[in-house]
Protein backbone atom coordinates (compact mmCIF):
# COMPACT_ATOMS: atom_id res chain seq x y z
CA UNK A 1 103.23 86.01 -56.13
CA UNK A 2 104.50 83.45 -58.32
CA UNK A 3 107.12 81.24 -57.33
CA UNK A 4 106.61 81.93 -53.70
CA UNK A 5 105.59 79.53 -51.39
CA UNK A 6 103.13 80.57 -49.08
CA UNK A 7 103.89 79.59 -45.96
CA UNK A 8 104.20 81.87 -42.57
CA UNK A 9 104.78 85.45 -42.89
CA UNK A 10 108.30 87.13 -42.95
CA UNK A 11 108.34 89.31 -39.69
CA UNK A 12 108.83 93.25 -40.73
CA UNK A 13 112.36 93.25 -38.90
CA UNK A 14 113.62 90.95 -41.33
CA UNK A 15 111.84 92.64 -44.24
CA UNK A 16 113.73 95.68 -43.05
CA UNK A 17 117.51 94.01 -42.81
CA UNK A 18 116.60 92.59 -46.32
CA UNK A 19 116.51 96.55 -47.82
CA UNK A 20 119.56 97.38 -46.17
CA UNK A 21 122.40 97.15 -48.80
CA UNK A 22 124.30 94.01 -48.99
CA UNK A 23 128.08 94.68 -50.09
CA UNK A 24 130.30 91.59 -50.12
CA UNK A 25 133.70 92.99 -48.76
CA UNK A 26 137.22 91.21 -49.23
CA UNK A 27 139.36 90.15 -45.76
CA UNK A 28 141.41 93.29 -46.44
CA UNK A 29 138.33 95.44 -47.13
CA UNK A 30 136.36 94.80 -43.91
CA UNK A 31 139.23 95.47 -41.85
CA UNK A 32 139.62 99.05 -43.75
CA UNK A 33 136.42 99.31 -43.22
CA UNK A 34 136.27 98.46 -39.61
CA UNK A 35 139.38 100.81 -38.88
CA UNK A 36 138.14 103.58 -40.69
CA UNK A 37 134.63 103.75 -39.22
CA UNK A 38 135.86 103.25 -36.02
CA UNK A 39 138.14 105.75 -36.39
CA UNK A 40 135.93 108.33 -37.31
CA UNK A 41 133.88 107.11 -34.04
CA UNK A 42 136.32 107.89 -31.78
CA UNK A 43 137.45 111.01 -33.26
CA UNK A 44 133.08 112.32 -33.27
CA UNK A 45 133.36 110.83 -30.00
CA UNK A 46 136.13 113.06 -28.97
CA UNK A 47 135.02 116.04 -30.71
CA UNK A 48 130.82 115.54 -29.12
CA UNK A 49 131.47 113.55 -26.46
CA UNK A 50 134.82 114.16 -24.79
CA UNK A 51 136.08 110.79 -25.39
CA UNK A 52 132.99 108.70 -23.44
CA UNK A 53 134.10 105.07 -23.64
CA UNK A 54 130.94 103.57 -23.07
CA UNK A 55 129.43 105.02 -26.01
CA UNK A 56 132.54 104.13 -28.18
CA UNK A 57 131.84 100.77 -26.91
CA UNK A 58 128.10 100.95 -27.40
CA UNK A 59 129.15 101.62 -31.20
CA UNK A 60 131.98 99.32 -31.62
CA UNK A 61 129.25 96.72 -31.34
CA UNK A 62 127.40 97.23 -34.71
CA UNK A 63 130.43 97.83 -36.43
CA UNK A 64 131.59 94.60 -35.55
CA UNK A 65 128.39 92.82 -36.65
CA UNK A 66 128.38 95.21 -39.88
CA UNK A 67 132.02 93.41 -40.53
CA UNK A 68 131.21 90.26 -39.84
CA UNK A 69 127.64 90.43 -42.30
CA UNK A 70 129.39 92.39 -45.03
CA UNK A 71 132.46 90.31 -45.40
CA UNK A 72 132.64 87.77 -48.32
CA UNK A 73 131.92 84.01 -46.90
CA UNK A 74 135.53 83.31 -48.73
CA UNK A 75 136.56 85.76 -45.86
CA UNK A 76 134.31 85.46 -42.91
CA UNK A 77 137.89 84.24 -41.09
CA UNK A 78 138.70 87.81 -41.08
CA UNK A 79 135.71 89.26 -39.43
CA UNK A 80 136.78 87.97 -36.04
CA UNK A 81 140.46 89.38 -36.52
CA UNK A 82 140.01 92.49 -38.26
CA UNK A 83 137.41 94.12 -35.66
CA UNK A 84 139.91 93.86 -32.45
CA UNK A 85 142.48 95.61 -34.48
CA UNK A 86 139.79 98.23 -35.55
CA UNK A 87 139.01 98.82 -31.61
CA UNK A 88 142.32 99.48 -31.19
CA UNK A 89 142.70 102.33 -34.27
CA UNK A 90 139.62 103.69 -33.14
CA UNK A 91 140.75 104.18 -29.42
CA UNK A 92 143.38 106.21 -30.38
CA UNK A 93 141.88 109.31 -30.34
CA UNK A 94 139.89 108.86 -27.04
CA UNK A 95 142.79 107.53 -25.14
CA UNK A 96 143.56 111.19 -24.13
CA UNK A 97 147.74 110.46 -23.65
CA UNK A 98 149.83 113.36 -22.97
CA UNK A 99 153.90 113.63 -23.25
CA UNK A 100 154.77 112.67 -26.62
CA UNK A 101 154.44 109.04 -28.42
CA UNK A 102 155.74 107.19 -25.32
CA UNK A 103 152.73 108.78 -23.37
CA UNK A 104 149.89 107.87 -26.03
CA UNK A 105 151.36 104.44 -26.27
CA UNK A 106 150.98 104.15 -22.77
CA UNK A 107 147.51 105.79 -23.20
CA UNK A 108 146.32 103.27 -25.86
CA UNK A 109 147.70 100.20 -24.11
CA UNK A 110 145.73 101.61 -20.61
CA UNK A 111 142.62 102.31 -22.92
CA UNK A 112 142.69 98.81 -24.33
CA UNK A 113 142.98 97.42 -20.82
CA UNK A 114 140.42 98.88 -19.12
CA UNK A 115 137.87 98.40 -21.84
CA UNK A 116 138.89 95.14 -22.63
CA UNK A 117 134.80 94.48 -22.14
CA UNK A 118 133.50 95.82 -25.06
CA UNK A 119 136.55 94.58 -26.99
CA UNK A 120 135.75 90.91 -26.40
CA UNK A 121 132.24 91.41 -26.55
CA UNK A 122 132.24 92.87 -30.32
CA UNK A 123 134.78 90.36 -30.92
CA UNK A 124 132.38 88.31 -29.80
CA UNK A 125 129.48 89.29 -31.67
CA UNK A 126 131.40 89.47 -34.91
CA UNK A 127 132.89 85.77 -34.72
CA UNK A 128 129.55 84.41 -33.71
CA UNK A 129 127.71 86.46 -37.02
CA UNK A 130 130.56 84.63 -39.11
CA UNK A 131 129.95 81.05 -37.29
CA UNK A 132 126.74 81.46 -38.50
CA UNK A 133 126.96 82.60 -41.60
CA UNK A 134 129.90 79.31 -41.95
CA UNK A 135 127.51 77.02 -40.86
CA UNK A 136 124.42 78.59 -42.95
CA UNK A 137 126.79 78.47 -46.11
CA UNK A 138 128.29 74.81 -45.19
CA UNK A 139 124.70 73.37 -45.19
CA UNK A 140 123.60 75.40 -48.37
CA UNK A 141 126.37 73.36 -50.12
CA UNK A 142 125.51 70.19 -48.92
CA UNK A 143 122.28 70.95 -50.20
CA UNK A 144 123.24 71.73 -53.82
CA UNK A 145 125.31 68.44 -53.45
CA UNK A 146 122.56 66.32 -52.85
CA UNK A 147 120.07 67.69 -54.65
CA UNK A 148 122.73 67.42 -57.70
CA UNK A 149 123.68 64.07 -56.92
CA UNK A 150 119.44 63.37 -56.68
CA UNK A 151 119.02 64.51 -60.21
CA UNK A 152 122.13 62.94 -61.27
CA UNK A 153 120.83 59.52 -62.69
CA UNK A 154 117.75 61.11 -64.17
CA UNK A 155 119.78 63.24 -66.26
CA UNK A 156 122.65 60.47 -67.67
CA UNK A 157 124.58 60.41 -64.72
CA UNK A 158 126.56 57.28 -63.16
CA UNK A 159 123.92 55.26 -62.28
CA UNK A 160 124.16 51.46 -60.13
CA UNK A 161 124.62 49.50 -62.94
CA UNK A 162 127.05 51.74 -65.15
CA UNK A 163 130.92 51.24 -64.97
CA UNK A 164 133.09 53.44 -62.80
CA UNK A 165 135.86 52.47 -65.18
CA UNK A 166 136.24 55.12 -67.92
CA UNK A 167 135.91 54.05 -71.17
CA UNK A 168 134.06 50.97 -70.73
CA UNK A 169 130.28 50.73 -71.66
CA UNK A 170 127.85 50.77 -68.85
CA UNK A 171 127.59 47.27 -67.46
CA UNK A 172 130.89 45.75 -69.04
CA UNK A 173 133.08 43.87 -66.21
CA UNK A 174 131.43 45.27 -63.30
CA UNK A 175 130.06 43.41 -60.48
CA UNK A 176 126.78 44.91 -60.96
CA UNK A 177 123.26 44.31 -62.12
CA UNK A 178 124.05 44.64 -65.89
CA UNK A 179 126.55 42.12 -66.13
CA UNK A 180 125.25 39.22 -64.07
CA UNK A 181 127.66 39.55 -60.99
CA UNK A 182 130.27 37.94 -62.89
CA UNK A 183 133.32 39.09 -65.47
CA UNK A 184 132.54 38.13 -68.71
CA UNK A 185 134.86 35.65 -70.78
CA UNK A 186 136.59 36.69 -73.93
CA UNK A 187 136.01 34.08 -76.74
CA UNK A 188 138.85 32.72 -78.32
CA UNK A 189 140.24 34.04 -81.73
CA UNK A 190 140.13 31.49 -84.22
């Protein structure tokens, strides 16, 4: 194994998640995505199932963490608003309203009611999988920033003693180290 550390062992759950595949989906492409798979839920839900909310429910959960881990972390905003309006195309088909659009309006609005539960609790799940991947990506950046700003004098950066002031030679008129803590006089011309 070179160039990995050896330290504990990575648990075979995680070695698992790591296999699955790991696409990086716009704001406008997880929301398709969201809609169209929970479409297709509630429709095999319909056709298997006869429309059994809880288990549209039960799979409106991993769709909504799917979202929220496939979106790009540009997008992760999304995640959160995207999978309620996915739960809502998805529904459709289970909502079971009779008497024209006015009655599967009705229907869909009823649907969305009653099962508010598993609405709020995908939402749920999806906005805390995108807190967490924020927050994992926020201090991955602050790393890169320090460890940049670490190797930063080593490698010719601006060090303590150099000038801020472009165009000036390290040490020239600063307060610093280099130049004695004081400005330096200009001789006369003669």
């Amino acid at each position: 194994m070179a160039g990995k550390p050896t330290g504990r062992p990575v648990p075979p759950v995680v070695l698992a998640l790591r296999r699955l595949p790991q696409p990086r989906l716009t704001g406008l492409g997880a929301g398709l995505f969201a809609s169209a798979a929970m479409l297709t839920l509630g429709f095999l839900d319909r056709l298997l199932l006869d429309g059994s909310p809880v288990v549209y429910g039960l799979l409106f959960l991993p769709v909504s963490a799917l979202t929220a881990l496939w979106v790009r972390a540009a997008d992760l905003v999304t995640a959160p608003i995207a999978v309620p309006i996915a739960f809502a195309v998805g529904v459709v088909p289970i909502a079971g309203g009779t008497g024209g659009f006015g009655g599967q309006a009705m229907a869909v609005v009823t649907a969305l009611a009653v099962h508010a539960g598993w609405l709020y609790g995908g939402t749920l799940v999806a906005g805390l999988i995108a807190s967490v991947r924020k927050v994992r990506e926020m201090g991955r950046r602050q790393h890169l920033v320090r460890t940049a700003a670490a190797s930063a004098p080593a490698a010719g950066g601006v060090s303590a003693g150099s000038s801020p002031v472009a165009g000036e030679a390290p040490g020239a008129g600063g307060r610093g180290p280099a130049s004695g803590g004081r400005t330096p006089r200009r001789r006369p011309v003669a």
